[in-house]
Protein backbone atom coordinates (compact mmCIF):
# COMPACT_ATOMS: atom_id res chain seq x y z
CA UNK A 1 -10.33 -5.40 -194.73
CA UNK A 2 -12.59 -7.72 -197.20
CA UNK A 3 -15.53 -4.74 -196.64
CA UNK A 4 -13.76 -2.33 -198.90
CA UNK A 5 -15.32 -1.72 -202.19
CA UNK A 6 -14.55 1.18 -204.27
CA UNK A 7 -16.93 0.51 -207.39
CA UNK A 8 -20.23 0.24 -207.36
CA UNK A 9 -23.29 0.28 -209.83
CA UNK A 10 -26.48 1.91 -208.69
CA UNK A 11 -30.01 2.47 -210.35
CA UNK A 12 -31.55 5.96 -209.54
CA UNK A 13 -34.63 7.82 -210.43
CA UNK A 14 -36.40 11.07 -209.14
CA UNK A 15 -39.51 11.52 -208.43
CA UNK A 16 -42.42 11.93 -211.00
CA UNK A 17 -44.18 15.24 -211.61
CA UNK A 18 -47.73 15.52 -209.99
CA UNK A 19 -50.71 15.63 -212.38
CA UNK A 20 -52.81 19.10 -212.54
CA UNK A 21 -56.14 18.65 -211.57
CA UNK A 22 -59.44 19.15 -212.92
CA UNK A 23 -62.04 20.39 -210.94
CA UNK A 24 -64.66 23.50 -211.10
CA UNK A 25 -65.68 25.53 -208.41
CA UNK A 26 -68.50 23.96 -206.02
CA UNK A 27 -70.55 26.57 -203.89
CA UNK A 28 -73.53 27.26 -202.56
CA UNK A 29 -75.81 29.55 -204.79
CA UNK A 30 -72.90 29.31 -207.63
CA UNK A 31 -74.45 27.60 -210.26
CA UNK A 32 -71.17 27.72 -212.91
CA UNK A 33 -68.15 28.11 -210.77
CA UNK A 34 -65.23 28.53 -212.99
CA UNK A 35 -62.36 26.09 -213.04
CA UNK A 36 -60.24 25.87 -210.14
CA UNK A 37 -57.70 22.58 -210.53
CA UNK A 38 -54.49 23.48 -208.71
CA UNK A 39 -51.24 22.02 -210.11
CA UNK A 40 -49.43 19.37 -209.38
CA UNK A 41 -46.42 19.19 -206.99
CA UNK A 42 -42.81 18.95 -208.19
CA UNK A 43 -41.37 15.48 -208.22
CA UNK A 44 -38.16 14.82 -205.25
CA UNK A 45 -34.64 15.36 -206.59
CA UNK A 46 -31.75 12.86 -206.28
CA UNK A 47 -28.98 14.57 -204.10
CA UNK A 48 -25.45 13.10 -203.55
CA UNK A 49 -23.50 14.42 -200.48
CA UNK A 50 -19.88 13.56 -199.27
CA UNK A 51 -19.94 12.68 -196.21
CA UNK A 52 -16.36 12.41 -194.38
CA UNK A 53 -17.39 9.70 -192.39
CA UNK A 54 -18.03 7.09 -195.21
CA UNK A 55 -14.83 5.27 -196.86
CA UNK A 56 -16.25 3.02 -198.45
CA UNK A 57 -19.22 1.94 -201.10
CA UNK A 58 -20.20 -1.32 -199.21
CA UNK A 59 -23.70 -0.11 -199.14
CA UNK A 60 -24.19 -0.37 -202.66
CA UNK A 61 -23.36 -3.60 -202.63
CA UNK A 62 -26.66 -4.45 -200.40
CA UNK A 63 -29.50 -2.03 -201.81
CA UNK A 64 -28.85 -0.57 -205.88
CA UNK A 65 -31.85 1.36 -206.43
CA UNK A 66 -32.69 4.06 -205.28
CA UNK A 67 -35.81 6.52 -206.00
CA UNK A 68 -37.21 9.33 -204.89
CA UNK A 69 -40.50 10.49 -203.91
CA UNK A 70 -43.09 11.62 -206.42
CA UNK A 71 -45.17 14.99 -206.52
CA UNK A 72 -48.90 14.67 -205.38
CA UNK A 73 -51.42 15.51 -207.36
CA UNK A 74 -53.04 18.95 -207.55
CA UNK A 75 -56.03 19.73 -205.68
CA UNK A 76 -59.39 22.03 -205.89
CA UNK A 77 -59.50 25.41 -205.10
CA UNK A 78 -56.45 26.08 -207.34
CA UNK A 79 -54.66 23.99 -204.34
CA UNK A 80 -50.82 22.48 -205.79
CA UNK A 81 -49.87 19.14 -204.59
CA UNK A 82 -47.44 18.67 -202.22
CA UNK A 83 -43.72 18.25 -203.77
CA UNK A 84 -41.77 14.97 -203.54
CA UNK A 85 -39.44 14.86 -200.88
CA UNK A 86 -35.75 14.87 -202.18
CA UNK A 87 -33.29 11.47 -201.46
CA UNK A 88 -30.20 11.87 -199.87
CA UNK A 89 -27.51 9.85 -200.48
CA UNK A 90 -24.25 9.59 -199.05
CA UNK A 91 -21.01 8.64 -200.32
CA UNK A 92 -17.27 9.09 -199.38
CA UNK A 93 -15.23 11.90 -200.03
CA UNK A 94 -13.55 11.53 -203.72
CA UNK A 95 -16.39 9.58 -205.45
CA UNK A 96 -16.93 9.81 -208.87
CA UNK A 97 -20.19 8.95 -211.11
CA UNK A 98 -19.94 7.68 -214.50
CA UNK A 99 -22.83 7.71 -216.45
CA UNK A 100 -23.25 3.79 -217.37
CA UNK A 101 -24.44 4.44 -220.94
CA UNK A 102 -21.60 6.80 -222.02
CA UNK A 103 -19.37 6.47 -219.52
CA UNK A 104 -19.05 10.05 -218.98
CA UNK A 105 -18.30 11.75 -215.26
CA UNK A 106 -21.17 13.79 -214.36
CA UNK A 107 -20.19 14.37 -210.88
CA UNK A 108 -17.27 14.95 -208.32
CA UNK A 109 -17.86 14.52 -204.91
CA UNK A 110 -14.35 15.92 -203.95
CA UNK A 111 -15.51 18.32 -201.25
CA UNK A 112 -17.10 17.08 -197.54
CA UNK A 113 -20.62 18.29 -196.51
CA UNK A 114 -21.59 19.73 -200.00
CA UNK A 115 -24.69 18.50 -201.57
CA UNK A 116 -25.23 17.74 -205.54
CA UNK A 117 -28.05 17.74 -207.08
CA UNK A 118 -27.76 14.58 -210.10
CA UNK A 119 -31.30 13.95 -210.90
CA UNK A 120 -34.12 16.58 -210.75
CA UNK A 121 -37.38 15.75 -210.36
CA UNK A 122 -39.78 15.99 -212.75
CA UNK A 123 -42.58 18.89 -213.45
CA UNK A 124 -45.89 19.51 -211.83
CA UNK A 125 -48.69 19.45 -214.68
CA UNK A 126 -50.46 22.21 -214.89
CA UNK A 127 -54.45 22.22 -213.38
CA UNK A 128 -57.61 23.33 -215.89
CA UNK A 129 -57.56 26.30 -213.93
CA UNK A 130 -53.96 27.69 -216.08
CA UNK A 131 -56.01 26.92 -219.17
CA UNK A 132 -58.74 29.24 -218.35
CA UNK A 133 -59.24 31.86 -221.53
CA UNK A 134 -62.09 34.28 -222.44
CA UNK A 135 -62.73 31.67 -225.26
CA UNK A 136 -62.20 28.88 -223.10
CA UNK A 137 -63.92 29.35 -220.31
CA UNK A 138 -64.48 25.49 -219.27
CA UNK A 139 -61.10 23.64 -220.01
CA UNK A 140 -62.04 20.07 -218.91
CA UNK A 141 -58.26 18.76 -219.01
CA UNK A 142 -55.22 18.74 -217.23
CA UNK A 143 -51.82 18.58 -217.95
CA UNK A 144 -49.69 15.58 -216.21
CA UNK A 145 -46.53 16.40 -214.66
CA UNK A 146 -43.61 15.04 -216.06
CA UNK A 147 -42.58 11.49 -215.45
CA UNK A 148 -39.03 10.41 -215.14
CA UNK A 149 -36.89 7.22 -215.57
CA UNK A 150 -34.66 5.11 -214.08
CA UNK A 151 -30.99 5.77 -214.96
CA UNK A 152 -27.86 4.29 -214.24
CA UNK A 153 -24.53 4.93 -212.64
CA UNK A 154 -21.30 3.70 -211.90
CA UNK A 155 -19.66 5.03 -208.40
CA UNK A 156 -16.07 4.78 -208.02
CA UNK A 157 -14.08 5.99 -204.70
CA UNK A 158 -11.12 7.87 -205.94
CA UNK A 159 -9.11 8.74 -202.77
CA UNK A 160 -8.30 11.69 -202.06
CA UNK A 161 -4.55 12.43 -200.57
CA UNK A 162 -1.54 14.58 -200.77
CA UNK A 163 0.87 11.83 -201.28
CA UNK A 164 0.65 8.60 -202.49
CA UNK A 165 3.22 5.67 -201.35
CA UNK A 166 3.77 3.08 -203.84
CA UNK A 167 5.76 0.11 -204.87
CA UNK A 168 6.21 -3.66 -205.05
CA UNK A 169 4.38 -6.04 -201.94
CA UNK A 170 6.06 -5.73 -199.10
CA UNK A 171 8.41 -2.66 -200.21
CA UNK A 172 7.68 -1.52 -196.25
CA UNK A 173 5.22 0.97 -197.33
CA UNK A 174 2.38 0.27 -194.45
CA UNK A 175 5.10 0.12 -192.16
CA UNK A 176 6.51 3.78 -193.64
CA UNK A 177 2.51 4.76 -193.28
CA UNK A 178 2.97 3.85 -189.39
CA UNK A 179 5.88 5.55 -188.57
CA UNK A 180 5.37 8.74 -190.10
CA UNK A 181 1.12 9.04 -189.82
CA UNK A 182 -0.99 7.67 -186.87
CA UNK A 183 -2.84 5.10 -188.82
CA UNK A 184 -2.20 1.47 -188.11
CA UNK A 185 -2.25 -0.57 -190.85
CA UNK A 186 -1.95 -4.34 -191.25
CA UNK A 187 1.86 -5.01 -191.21
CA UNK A 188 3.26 -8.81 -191.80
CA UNK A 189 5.51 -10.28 -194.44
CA UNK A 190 3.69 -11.87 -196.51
CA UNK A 191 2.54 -10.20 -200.15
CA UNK A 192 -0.84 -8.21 -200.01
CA UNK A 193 -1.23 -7.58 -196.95
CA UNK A 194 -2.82 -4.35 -197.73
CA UNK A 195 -6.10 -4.67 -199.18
CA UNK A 196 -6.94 -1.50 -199.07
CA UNK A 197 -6.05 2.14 -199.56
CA UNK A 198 -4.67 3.13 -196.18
CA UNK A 199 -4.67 6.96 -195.19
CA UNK A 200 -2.93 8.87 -192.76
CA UNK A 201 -1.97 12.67 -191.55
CA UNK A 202 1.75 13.30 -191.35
CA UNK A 203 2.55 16.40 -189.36
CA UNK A 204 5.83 17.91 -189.91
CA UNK A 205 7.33 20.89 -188.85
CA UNK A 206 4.20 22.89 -188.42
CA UNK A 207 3.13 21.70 -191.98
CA UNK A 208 0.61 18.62 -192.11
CA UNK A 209 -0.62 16.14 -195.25
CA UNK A 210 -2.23 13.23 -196.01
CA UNK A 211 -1.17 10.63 -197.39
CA UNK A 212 -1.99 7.15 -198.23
CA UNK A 213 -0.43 3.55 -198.63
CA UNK A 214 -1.77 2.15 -202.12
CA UNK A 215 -1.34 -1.89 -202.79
CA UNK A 216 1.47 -2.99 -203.60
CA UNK A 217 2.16 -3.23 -207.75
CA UNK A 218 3.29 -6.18 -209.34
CA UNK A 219 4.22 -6.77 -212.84
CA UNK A 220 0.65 -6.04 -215.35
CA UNK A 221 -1.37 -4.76 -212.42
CA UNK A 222 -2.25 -2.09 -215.33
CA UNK A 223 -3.81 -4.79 -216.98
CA UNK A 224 -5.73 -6.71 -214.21
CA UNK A 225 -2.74 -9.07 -212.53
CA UNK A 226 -2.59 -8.90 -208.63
CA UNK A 227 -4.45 -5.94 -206.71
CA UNK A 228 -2.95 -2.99 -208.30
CA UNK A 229 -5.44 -2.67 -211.59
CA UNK A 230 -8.55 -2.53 -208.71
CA UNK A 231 -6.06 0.24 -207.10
CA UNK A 232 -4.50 2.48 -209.08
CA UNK A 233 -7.20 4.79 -209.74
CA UNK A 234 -6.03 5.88 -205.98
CA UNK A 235 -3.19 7.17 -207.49
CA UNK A 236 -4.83 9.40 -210.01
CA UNK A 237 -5.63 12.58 -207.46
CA UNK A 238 -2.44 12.18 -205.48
CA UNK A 239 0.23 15.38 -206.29
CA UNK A 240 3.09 13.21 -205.40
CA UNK A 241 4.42 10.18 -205.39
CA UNK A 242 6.68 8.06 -202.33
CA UNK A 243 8.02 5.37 -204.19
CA UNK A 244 9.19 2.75 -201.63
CA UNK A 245 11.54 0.53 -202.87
CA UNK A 246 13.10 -2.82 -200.49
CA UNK A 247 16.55 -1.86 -201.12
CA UNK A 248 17.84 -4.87 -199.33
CA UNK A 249 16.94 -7.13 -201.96
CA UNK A 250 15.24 -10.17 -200.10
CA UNK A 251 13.35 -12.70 -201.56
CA UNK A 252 15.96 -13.07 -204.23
CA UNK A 253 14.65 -9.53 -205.53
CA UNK A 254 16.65 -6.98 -207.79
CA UNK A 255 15.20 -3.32 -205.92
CA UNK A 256 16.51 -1.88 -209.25
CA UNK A 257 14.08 -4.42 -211.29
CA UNK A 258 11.26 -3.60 -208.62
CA UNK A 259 11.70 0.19 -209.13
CA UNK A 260 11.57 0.22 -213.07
CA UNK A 261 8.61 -2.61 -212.71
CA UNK A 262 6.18 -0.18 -210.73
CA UNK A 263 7.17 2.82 -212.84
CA UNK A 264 6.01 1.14 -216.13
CA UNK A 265 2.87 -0.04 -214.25
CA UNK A 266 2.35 3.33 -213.88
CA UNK A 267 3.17 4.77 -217.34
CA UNK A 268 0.74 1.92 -218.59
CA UNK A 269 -2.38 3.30 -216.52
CA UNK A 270 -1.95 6.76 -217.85
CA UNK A 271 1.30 8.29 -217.78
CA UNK A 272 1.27 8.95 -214.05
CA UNK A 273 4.88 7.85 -213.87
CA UNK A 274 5.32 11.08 -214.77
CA UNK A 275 3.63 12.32 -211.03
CA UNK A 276 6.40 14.14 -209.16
CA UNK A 277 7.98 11.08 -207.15
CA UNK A 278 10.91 10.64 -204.53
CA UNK A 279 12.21 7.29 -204.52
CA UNK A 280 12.43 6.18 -200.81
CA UNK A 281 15.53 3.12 -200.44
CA UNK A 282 13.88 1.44 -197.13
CA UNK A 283 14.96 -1.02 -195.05
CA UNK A 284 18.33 0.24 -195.02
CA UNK A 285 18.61 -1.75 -191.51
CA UNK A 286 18.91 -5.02 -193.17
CA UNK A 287 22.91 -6.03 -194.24
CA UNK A 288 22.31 -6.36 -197.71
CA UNK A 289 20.81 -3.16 -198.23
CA UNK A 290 24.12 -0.88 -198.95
CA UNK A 291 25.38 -3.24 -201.49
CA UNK A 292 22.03 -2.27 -203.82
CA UNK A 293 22.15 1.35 -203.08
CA UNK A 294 24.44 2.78 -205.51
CA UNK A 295 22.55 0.90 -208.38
CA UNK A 296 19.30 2.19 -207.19
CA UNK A 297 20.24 5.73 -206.98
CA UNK A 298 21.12 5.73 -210.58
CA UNK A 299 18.21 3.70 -211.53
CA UNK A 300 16.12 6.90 -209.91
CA UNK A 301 17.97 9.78 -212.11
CA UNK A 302 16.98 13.15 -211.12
CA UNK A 303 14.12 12.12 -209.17
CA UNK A 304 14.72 13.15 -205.35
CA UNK A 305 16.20 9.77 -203.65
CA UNK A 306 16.47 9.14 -199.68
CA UNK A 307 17.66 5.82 -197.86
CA UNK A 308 15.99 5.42 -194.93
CA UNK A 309 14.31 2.55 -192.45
CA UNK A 310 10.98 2.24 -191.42
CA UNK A 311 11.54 -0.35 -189.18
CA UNK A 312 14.18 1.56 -187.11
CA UNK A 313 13.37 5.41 -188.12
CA UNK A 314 16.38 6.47 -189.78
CA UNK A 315 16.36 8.93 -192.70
CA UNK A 316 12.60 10.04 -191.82
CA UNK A 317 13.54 13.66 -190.66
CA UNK A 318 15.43 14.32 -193.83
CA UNK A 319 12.47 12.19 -195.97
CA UNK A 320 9.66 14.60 -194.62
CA UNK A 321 11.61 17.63 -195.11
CA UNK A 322 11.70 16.87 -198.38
CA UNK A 323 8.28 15.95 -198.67
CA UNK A 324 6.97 19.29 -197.52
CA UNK A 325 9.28 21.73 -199.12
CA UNK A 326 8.20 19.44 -202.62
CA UNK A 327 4.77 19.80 -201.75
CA UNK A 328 4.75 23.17 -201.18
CA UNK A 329 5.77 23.93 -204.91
CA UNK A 330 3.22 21.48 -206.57
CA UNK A 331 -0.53 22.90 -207.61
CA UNK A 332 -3.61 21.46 -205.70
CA UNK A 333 -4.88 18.46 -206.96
CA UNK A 334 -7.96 19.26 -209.98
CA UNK A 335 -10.99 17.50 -209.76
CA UNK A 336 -12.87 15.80 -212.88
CA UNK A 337 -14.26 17.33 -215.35
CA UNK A 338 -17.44 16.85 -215.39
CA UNK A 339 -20.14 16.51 -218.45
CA UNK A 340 -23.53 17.78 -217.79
CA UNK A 341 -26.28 14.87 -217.26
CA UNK A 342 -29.87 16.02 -218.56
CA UNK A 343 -32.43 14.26 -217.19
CA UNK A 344 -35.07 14.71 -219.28
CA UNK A 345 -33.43 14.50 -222.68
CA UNK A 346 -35.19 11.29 -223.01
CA UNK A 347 -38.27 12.86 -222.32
CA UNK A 348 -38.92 15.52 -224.23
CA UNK A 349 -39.00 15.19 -228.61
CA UNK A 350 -40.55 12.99 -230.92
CA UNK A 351 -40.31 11.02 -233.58
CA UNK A 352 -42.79 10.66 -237.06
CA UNK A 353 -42.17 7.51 -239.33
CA UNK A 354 -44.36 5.75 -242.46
CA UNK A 355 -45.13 2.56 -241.38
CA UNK A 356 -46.82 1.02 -244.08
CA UNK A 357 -49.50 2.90 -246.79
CA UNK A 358 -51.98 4.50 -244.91
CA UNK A 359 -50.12 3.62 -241.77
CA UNK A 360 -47.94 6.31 -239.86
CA UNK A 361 -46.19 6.45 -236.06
CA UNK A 362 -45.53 9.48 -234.12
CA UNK A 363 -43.46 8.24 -231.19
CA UNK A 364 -41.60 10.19 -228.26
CA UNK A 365 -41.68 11.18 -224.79
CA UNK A 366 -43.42 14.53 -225.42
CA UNK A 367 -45.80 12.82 -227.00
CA UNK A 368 -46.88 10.37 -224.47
CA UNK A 369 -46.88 13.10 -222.28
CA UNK A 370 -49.66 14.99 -224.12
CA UNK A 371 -51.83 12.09 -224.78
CA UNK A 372 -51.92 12.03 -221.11
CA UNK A 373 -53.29 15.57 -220.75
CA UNK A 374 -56.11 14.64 -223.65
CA UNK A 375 -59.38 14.08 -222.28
CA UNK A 376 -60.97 11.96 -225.14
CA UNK A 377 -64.32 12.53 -224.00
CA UNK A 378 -64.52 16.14 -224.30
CA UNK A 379 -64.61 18.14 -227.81
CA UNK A 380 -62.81 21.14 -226.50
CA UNK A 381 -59.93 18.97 -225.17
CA UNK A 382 -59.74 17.27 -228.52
CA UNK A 383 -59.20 20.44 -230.31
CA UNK A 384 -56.63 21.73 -228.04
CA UNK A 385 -54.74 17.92 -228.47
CA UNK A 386 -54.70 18.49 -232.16
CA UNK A 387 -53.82 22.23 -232.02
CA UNK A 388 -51.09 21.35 -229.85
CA UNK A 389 -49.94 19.04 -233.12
CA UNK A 390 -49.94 21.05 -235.60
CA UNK A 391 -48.26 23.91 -233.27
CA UNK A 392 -45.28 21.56 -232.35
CA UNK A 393 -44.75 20.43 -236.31
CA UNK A 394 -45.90 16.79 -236.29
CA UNK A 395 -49.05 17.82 -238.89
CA UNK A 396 -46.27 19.21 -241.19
CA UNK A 397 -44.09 16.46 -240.63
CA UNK A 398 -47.10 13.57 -241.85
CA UNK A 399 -48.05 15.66 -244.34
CA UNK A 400 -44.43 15.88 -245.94
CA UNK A 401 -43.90 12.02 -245.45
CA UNK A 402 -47.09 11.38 -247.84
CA UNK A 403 -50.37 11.19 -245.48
CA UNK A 404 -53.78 11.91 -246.80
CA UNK A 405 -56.99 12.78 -245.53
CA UNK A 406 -58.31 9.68 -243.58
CA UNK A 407 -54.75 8.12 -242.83
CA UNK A 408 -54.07 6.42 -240.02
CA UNK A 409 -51.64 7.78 -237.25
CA UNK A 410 -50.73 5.83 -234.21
CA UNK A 411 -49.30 7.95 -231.81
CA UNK A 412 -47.44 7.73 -228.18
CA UNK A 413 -46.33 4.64 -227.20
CA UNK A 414 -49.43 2.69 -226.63
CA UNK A 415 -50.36 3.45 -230.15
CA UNK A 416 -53.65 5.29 -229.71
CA UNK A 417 -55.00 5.33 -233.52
CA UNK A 418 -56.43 8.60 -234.93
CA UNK A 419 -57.39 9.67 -238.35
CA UNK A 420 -55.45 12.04 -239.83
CA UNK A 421 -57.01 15.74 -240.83
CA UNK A 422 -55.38 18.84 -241.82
């Protein structure tokens, strides 16, 4: 039971973007082969796949990062590197990812066997052959593929059920679960026994569901008290609710008190007191059940209400007919919406600033990206670096922050210094 987890946080990053290569046709008798650098391979994605078999998130627990394989670099004879091979990972049916820094969803996993893709890997660069022009007919640079970062996530397990059986600690819900599912939960009497979400398949009539035994709600579990804050999120995709109530009133309990207890637990977390529900009176078997019944019954209103026992299977028939003909009129459960998660938006775009007279920044992904596909040592490359400048706006930009002739610019973020020219 202790092995259940159903939130996790996980670090994940996909693979980094080959570099294009540089390199010039070598052959006998050739005395100026042209260039021939291939590209470099495309960086491994980060896939999530539901897998049916999983119920739980243990494994995060134990390993929290996970990356992905990076592109090779590109080879001669216009050769591209080999790709990154893409990471798999599986998690149950009904998890959601949060993005950690906004908190947004950015993925569903409501559906078995069908894999996501959440993180894309980056770019191959481009080789010297791509750069090849009838001007240029020696490019001695390369462009590096595009590098990516670590991000991270927050998993949560959201089960996924037709019906959802709730109420106060031993209300007889795992012992309802038994009965009326094959599953075989932990029954005793003492509070909590269920420490987990419990599912089953109830067949009925020709008509089957799942369903599942959430633990048990106690006064504030919306706000954190006893198990049912780390729980009810198992409520949220459930289209109805069985709420069980121990109509026999042991424990010096008032089921009416119980029942109205639970319901505001469950207004509190989001309104799902407002989930179709049917108010199940159980252990009807016990003497002191009848005597709470009438009381109950009102406390439920127009809500669908059924005595019955668990313990000795009366009222069952008539609670699963109900069940199923309720069921039948209700809409399929909706996943998340989901918000679209951009890997590279912290990649791409820069940034210029005035630093101090004389002194100016230009700092952003893009452009650490092209002082890697500079090579310093060759005048053609140098051009192209500061054509590529003043094509992308950053010579405008300096110029209408105040720099003159000579300036210094510090660009990327190692700082490389360069004078400034128009």
């Amino acid at each position: 039971m202790a092995s259940f987890v159903d939130q996790a946080a996980i670090r994940l990053k996909a693979g980094n973007g080959g570099n294009g290569c540089v390199s010039f046709h070598r052959e006998k008798f050739v005395l100026n082969g042209g260039p021939d650098g291939g590209d470099g391979g495309k960086g491994g994605d980060i896939v999530l796949l539901a897998d049916h078999n999983l119920h739980t998130l243990m494994d995060f627990r134990y390993q929290r990062s996970y990356e992905a394989e990076n592109g090779d670099m590109g080879q001669s004879s216009r050769r591209t590197g080999k790709s990154g091979q893409d990471l798999v990972i599986k998690v149950p049916v009904g998890t959601v990812v949060r993005d950690a820094r906004t908190d947004n969803v950015v993925m569903d996993l409501h559906e078995a066997g069908q894999p996501r893709i959440l993180l894309k890997g980056g770019r191959g660069g481009h080789g010297n052959a791509r750069f090849a022009t009838a001007t240029r007919q020696a490019p001695n640079f390369a462009k590096p593929g595009i590098k990516t970062f670590w991000h991270e996530f927050t998993l949560e397990l959201r089960t996924i059920a037709d019906v959802g059986l709730v109420g106060f600690p031993n209300a007889g819900k795992s012992s309802l679960l038994a009965r009326i599912t094959a599953a075989r939960p932990k029954v005793a009497n003492y509070p909590f026994t269920t420490l987990q979400p419990n599912l089953g398949i109830a067949q009925h009539k020709g008509h089957s569901f799942a369903i599942a035994d959430i633990p048990g709600l106690i006064e504030r579990a919306s706000e954190g008290a006893g198990l049912g804050f780390a729980f009810l999120r198992h409520v949220e995709r459930t289209r109805l609710l069985l709420h069980v109530v121990d109509a026999s009133g042991q424990e010096a309990r008032n089921p009416v008190d119980d029942f109205n207890t639970v319901n505001e637990e469950l207004r509190r977390y989001g309104q799902l007191d407002q989930r179709p529900q049917i108010v199940i009176a159980n252990k009807m078997d016990l003497p002191d059940s009848q005597g709470h019944l009438d009381a109950l019954r009102q406390a439920a209103g127009n809500r669908p209400f059924y005595p019955v026992s668990a313990a000795t299977g009366q009222g069952l028939t008539e609670l699963l007919d109900g069940v199923v003909q309720l069921l039948a009129t209700l809409p399929a459960s909706q996943p998340f919406e989901e918000e679209a998660f951009f890997e590279e938006e912290r990649v791409t775009g820069w940034e210029a600033v005035q630093e101090s007279d004389g002194v100016f920044a230009v700092t952003g992904g893009s452009m650490d990206s092209l002082l890697d596909a500079v090579n310093f040592d060759s005048f053609e490359s140098m051009n192209w670096f500061h054509r590529t400048l003043r094509a992308s706006g950053v010579i405008d930009r300096l110029r209408e922050l105040g720099a003159q002739e000579g300036d210094t610019v510090r660009i990327g973020e190692d700082g490389v210094e360069f004078d400034y020219v128009e």
